[in-house]
PDB file of N, CA and C in Angstrom:
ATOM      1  N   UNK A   1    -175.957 -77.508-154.664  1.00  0.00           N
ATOM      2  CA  UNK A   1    -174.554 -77.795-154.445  1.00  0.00           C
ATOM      3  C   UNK A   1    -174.099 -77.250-153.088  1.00  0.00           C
ATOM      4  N   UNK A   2    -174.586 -76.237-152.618  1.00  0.00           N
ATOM      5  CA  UNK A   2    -174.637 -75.615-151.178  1.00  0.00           C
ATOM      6  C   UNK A   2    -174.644 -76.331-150.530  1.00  0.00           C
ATOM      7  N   UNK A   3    -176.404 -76.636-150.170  1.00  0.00           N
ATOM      8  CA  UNK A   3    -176.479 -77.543-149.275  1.00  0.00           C
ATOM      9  C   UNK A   3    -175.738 -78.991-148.791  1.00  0.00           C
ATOM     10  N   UNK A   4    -175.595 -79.513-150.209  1.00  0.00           N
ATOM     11  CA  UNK A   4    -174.447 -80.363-150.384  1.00  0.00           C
ATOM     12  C   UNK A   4    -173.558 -80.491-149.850  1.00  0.00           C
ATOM     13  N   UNK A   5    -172.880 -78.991-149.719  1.00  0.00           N
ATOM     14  CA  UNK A   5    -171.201 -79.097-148.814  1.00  0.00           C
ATOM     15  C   UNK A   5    -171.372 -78.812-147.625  1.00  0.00           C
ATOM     16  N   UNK A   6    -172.148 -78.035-147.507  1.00  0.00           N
ATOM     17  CA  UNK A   6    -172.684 -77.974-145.705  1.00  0.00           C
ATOM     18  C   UNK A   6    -173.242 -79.489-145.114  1.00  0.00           C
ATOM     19  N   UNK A   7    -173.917 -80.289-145.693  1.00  0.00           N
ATOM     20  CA  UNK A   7    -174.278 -81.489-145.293  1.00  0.00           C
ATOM     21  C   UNK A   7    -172.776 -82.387-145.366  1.00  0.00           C
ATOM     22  N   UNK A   8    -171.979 -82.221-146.366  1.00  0.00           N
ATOM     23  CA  UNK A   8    -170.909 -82.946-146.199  1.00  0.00           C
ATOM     24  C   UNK A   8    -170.052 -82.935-145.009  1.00  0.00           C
ATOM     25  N   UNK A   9    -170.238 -80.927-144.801  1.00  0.00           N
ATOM     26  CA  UNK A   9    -169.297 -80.591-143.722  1.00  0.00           C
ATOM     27  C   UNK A   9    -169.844 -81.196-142.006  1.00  0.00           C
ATOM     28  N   UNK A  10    -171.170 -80.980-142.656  1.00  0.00           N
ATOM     29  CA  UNK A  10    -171.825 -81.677-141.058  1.00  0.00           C
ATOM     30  C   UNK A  10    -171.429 -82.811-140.355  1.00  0.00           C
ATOM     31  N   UNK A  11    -171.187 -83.927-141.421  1.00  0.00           N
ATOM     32  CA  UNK A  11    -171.096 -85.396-141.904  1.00  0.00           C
ATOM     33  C   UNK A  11    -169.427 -85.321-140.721  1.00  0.00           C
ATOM     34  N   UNK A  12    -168.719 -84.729-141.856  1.00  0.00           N
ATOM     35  CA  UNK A  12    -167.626 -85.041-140.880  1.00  0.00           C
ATOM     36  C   UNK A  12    -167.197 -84.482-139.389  1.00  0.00           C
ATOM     37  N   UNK A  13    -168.002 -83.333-139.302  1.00  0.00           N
ATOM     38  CA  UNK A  13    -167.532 -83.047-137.852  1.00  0.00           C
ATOM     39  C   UNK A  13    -168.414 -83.738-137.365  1.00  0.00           C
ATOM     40  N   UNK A  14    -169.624 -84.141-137.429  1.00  0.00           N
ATOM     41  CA  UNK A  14    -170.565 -85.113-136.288  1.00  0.00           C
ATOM     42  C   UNK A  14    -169.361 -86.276-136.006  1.00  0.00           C
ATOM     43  N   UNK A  15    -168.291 -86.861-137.496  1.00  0.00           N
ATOM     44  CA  UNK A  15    -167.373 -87.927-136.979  1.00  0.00           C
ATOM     45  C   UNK A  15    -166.216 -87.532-136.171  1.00  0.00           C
ATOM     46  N   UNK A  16    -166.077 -86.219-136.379  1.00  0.00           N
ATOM     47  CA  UNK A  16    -164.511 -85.730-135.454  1.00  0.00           C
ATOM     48  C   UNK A  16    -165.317 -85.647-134.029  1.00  0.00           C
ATOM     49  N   UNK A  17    -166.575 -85.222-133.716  1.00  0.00           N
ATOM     50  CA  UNK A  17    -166.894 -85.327-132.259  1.00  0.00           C
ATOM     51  C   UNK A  17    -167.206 -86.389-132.023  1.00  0.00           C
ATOM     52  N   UNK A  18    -167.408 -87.164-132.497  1.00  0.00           N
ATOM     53  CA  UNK A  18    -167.638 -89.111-132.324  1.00  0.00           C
ATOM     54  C   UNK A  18    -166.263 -89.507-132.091  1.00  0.00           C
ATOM     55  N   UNK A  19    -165.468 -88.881-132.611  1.00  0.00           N
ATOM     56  CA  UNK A  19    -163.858 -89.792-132.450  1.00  0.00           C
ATOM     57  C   UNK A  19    -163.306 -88.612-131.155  1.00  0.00           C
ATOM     58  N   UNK A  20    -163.669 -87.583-130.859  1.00  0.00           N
ATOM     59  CA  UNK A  20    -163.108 -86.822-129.846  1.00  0.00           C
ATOM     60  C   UNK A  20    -163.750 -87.328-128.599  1.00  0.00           C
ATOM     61  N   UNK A  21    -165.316 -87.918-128.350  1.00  0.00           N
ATOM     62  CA  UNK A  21    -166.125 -88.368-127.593  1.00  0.00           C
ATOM     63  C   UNK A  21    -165.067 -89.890-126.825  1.00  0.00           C
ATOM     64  N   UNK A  22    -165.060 -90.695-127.898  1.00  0.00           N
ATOM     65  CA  UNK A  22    -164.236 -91.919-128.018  1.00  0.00           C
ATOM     66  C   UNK A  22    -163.070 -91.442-127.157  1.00  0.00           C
ATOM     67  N   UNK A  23    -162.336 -90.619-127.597  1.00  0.00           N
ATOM     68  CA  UNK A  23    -160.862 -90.376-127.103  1.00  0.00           C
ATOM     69  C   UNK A  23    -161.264 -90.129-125.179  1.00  0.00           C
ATOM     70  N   UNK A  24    -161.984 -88.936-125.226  1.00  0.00           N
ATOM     71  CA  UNK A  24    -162.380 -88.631-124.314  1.00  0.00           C
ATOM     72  C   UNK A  24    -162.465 -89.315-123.009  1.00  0.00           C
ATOM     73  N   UNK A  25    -163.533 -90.306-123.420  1.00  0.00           N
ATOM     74  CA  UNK A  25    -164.387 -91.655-122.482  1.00  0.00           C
ATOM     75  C   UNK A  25    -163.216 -92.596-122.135  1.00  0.00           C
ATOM     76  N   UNK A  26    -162.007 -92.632-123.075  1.00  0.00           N
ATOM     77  CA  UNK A  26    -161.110 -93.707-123.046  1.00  0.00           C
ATOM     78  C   UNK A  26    -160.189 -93.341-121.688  1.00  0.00           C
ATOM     79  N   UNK A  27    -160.175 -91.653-121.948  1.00  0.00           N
ATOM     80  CA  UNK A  27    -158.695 -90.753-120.818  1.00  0.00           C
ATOM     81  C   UNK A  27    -159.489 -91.162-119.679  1.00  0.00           C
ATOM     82  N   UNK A  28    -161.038 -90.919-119.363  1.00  0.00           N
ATOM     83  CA  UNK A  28    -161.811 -91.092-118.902  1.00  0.00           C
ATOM     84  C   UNK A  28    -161.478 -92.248-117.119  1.00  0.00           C
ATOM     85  N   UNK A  29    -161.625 -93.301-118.402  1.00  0.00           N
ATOM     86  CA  UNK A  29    -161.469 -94.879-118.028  1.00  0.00           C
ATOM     87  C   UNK A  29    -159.881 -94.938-117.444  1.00  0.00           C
ATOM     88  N   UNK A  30    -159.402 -94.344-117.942  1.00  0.00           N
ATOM     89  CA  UNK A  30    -157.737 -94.379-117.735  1.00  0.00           C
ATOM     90  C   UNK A  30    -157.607 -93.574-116.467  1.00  0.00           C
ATOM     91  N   UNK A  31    -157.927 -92.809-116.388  1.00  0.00           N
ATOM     92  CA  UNK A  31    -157.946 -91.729-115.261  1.00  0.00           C
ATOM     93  C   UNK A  31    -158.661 -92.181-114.109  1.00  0.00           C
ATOM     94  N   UNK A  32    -159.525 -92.889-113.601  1.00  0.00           N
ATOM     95  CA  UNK A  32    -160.562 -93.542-112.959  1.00  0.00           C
ATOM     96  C   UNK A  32    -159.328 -94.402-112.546  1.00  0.00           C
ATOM     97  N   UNK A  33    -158.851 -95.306-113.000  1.00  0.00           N
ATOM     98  CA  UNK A  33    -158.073 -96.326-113.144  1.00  0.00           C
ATOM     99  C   UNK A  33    -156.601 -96.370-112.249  1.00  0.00           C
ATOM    100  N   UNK A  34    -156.548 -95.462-112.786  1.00  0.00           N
ATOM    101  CA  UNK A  34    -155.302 -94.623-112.336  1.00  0.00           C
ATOM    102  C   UNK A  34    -155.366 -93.717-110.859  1.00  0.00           C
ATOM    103  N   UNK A  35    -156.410 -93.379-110.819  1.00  0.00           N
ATOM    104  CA  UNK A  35    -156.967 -92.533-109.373  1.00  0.00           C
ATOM    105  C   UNK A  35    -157.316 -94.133-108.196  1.00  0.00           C
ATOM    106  N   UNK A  36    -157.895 -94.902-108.810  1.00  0.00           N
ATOM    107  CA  UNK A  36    -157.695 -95.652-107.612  1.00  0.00           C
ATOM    108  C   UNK A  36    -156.653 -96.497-107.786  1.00  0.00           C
ATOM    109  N   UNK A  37    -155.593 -96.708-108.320  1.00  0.00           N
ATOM    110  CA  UNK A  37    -154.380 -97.727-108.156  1.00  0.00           C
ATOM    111  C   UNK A  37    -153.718 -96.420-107.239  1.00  0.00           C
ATOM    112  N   UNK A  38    -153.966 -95.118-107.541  1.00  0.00           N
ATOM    113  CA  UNK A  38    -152.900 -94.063-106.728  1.00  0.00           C
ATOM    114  C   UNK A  38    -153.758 -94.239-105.548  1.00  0.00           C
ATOM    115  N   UNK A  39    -154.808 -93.970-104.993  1.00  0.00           N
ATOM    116  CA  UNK A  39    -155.266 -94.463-103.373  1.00  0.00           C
ATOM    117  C   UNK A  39    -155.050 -95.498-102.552  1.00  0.00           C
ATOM    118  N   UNK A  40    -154.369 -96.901-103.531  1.00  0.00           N
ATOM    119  CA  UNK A  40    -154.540 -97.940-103.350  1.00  0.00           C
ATOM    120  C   UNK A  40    -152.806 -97.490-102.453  1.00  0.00           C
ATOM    121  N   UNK A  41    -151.724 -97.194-103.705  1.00  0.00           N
ATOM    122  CA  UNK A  41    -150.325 -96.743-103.306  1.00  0.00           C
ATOM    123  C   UNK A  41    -150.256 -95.960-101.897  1.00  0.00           C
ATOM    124  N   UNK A  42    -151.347 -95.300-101.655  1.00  0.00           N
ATOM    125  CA  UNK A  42    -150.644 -94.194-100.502  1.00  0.00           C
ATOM    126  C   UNK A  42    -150.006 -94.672 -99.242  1.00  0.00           C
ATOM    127  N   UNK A  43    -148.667 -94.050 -98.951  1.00  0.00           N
ATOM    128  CA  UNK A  43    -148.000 -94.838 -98.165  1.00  0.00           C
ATOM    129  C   UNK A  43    -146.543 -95.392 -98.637  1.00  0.00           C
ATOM    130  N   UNK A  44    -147.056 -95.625-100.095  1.00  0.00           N
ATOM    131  CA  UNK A  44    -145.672 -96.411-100.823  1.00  0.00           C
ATOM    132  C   UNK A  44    -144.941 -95.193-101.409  1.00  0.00           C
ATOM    133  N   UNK A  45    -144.032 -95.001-100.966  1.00  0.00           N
ATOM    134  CA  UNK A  45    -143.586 -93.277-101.816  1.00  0.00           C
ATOM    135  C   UNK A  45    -142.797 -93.673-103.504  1.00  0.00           C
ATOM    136  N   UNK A  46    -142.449 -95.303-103.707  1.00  0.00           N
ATOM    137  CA  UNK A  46    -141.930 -95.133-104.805  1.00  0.00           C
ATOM    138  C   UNK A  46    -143.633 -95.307-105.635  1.00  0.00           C
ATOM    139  N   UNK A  47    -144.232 -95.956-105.472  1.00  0.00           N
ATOM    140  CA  UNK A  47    -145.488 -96.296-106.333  1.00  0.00           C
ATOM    141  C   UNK A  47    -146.530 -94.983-106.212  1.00  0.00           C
ATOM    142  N   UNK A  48    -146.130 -94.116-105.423  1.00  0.00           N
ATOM    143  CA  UNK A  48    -147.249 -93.155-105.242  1.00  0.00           C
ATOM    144  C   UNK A  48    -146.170 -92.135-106.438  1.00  0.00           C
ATOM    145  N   UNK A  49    -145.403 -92.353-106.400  1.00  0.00           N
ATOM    146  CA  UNK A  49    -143.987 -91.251-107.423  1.00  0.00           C
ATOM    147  C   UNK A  49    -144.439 -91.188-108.946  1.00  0.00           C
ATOM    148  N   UNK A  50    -144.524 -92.827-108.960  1.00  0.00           N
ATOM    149  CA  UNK A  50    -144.427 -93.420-110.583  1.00  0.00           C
ATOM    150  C   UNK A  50    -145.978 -93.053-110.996  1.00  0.00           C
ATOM    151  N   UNK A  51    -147.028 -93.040-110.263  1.00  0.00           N
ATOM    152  CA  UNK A  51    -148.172 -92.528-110.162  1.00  0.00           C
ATOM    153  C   UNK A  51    -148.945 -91.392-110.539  1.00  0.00           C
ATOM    154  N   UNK A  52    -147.431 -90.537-109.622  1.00  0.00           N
ATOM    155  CA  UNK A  52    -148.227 -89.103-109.747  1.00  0.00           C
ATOM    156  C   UNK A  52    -147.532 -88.399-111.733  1.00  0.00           C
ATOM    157  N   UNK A  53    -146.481 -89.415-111.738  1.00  0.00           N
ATOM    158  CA  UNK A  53    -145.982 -89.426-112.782  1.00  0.00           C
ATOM    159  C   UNK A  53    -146.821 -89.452-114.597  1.00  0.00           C
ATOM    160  N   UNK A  54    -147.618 -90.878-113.916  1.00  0.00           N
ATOM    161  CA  UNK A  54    -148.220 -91.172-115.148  1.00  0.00           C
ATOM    162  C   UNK A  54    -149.816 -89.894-114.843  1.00  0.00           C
ATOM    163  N   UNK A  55    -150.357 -89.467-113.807  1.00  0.00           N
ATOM    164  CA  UNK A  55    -151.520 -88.604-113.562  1.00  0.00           C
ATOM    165  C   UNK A  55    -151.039 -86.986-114.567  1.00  0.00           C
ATOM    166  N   UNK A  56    -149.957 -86.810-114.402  1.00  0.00           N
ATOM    167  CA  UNK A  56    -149.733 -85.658-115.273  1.00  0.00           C
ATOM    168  C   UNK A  56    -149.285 -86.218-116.581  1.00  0.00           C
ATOM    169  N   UNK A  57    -148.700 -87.099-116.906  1.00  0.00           N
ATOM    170  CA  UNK A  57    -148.820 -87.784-118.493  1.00  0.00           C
ATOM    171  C   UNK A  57    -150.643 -87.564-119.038  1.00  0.00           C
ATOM    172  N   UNK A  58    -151.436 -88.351-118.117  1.00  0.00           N
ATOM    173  CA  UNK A  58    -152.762 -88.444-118.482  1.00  0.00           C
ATOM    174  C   UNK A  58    -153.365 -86.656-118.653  1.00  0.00           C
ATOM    175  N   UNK A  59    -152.841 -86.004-117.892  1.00  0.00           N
ATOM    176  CA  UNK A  59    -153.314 -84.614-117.817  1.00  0.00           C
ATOM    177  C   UNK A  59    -152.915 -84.480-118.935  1.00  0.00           C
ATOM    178  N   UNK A  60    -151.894 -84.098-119.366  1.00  0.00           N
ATOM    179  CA  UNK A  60    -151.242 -83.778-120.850  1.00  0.00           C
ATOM    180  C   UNK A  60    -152.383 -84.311-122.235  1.00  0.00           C
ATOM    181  N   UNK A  61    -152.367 -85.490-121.714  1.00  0.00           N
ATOM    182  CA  UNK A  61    -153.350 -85.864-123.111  1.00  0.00           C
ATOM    183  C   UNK A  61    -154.543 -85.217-123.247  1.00  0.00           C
ATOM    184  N   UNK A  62    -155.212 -85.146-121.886  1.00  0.00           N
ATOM    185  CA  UNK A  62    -156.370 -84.685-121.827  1.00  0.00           C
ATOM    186  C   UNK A  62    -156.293 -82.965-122.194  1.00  0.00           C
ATOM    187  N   UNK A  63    -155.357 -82.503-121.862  1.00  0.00           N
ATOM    188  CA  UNK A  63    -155.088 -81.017-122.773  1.00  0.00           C
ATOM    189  C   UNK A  63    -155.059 -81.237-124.012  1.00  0.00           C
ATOM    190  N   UNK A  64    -154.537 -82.057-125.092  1.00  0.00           N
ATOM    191  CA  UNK A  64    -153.903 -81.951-125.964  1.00  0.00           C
ATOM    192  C   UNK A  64    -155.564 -82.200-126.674  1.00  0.00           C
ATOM    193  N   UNK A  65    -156.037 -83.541-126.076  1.00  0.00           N
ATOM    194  CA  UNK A  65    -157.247 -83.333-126.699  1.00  0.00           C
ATOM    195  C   UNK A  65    -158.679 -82.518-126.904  1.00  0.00           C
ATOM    196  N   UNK A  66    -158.490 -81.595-125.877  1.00  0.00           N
ATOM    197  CA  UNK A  66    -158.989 -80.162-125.048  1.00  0.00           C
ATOM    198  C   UNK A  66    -158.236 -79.028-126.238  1.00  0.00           C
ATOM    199  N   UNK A  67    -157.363 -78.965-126.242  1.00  0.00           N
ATOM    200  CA  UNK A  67    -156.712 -78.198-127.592  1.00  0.00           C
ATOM    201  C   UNK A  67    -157.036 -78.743-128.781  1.00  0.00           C
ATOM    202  N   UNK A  68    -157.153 -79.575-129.370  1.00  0.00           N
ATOM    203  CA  UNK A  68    -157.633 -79.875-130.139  1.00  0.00           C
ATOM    204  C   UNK A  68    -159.032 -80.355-131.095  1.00  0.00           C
ATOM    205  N   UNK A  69    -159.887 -80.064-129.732  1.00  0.00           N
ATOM    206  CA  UNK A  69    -161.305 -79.458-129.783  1.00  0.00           C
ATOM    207  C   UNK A  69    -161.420 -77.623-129.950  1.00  0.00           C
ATOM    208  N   UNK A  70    -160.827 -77.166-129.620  1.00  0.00           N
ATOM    209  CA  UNK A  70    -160.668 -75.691-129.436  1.00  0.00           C
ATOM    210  C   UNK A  70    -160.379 -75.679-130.386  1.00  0.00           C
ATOM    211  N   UNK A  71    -159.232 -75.948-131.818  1.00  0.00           N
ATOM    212  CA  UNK A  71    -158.708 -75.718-132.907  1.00  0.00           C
ATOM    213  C   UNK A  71    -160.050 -76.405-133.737  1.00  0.00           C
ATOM    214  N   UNK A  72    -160.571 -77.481-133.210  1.00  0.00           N
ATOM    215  CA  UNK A  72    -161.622 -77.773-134.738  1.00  0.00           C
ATOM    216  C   UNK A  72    -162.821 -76.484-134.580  1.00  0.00           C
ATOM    217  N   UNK A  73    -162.840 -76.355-133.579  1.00  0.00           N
ATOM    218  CA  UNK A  73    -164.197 -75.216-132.939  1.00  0.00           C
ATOM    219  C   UNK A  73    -163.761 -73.871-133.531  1.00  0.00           C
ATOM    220  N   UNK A  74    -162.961 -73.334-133.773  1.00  0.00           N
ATOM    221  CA  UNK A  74    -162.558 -72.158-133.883  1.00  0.00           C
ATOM    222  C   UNK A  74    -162.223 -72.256-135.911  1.00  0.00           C
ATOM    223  N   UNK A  75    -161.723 -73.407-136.381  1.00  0.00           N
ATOM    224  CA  UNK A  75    -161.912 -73.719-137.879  1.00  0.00           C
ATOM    225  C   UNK A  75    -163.716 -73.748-138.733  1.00  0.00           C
ATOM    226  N   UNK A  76    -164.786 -74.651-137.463  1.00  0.00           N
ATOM    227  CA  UNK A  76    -165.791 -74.657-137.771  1.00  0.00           C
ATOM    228  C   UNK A  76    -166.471 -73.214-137.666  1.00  0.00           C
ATOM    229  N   UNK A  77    -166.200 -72.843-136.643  1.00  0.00           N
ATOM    230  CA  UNK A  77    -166.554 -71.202-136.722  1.00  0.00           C
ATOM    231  C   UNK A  77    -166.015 -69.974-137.772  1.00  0.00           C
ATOM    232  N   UNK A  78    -165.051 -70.428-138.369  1.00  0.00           N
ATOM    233  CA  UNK A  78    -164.611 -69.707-139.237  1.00  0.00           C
ATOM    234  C   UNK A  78    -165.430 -70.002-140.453  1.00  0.00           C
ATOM    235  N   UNK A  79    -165.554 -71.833-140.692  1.00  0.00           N
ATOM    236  CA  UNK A  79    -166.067 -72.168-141.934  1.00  0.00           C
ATOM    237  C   UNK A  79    -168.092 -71.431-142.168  1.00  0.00           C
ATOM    238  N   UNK A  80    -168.368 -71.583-140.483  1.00  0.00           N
ATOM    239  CA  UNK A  80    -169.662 -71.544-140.468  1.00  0.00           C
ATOM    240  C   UNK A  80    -170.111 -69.868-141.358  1.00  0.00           C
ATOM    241  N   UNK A  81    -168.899 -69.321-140.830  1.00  0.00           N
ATOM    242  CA  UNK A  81    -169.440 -67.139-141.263  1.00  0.00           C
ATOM    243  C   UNK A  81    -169.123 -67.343-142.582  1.00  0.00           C
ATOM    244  N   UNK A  82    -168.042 -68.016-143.306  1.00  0.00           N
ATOM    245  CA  UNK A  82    -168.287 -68.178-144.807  1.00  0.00           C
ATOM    246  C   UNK A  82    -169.226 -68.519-145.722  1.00  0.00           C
ATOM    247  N   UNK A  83    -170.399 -69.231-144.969  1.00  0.00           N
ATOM    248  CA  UNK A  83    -171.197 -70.185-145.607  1.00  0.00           C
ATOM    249  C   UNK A  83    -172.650 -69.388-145.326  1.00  0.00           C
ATOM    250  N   UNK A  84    -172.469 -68.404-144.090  1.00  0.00           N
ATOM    251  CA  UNK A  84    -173.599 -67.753-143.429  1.00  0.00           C
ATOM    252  C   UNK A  84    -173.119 -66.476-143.167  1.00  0.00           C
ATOM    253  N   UNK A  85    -173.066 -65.813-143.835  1.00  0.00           N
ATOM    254  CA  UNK A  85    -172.604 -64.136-143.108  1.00  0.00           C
ATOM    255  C   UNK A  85    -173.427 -63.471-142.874  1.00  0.00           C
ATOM    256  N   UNK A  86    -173.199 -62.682-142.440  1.00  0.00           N
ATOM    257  CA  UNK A  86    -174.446 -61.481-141.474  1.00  0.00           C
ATOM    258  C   UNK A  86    -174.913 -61.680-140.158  1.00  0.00           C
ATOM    259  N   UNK A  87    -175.974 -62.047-139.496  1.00  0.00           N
ATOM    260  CA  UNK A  87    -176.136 -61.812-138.057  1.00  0.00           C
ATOM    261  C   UNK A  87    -175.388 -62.938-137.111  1.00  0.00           C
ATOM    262  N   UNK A  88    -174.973 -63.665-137.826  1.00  0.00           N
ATOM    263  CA  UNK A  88    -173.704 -64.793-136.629  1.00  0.00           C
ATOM    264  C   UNK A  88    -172.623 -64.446-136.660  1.00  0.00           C
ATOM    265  N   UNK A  89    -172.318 -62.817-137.550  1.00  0.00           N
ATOM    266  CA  UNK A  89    -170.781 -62.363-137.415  1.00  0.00           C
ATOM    267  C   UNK A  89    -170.313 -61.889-135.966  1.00  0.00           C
ATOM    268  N   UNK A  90    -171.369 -61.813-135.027  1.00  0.00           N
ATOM    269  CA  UNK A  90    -171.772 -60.901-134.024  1.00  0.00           C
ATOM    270  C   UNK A  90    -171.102 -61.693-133.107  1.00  0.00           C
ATOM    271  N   UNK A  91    -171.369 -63.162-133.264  1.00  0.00           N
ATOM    272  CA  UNK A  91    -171.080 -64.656-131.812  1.00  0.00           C
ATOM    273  C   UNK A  91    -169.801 -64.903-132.200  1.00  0.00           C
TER     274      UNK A  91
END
C-alpha cells in the first residue's frame, strides 16, 4: 500500500512538471515573440511603451510560474521526509 502512494504521488508530480514544462515553453514562445516585435519598434516611442508594457506583464507570469514551482518543491519535500525519514532530514 506504500509503495502504492508513493507511485501515485510520483504519477502526479511527473504531470504537474509536464504541465509546468508546457506553461514554461509557451512564456517561452511569447517572450521570443515579443523581444523581436520590441526590436522591430525601436524608434517608435508609443509601440516601444505598449511593449515594454506587455515584457513586464510576461515577467510577472513567468514569476508566478517560478513561484509556483517553488511551492510544489517545497510541499514535495515536505511529503518526501514523511514517507522517508532519517538521512534526507539533513537536505
Amino acid at each position: 500500500m506504500h509503495a502504492a502512494t508513493a507511485d501515485a504521488k510520483i504519477q502526479m508530480v511527473d504531470a504537474k512538471v509536464q504541465t509546468m514544462n508546457a506553461k514554461i515553453q509557451t512564456l517561452k514562445g511569447e517572450m521570443h515573440e515579443l523581444f523581436t516585435r520590441f526590436q522591430a519598434s525601436l524608434g517608435d516611442g508609443n509601440s516601444e511603451l505598449g511593449l515594454r508594457n506587455e515584457m513586464h506583464s510576461l515577467r510577472d507570469r513567468f514569476q508566478s510560474v517560478i513561484d509556483g514551482l517553488k511551492e510544489d518543491i517545497g510541499v514535495l519535500k515536505k511529503q518526501s521526509l514523511r514517507l522517508h525519514p532519517g538521512p534526507s532530514e539533513s537536505n
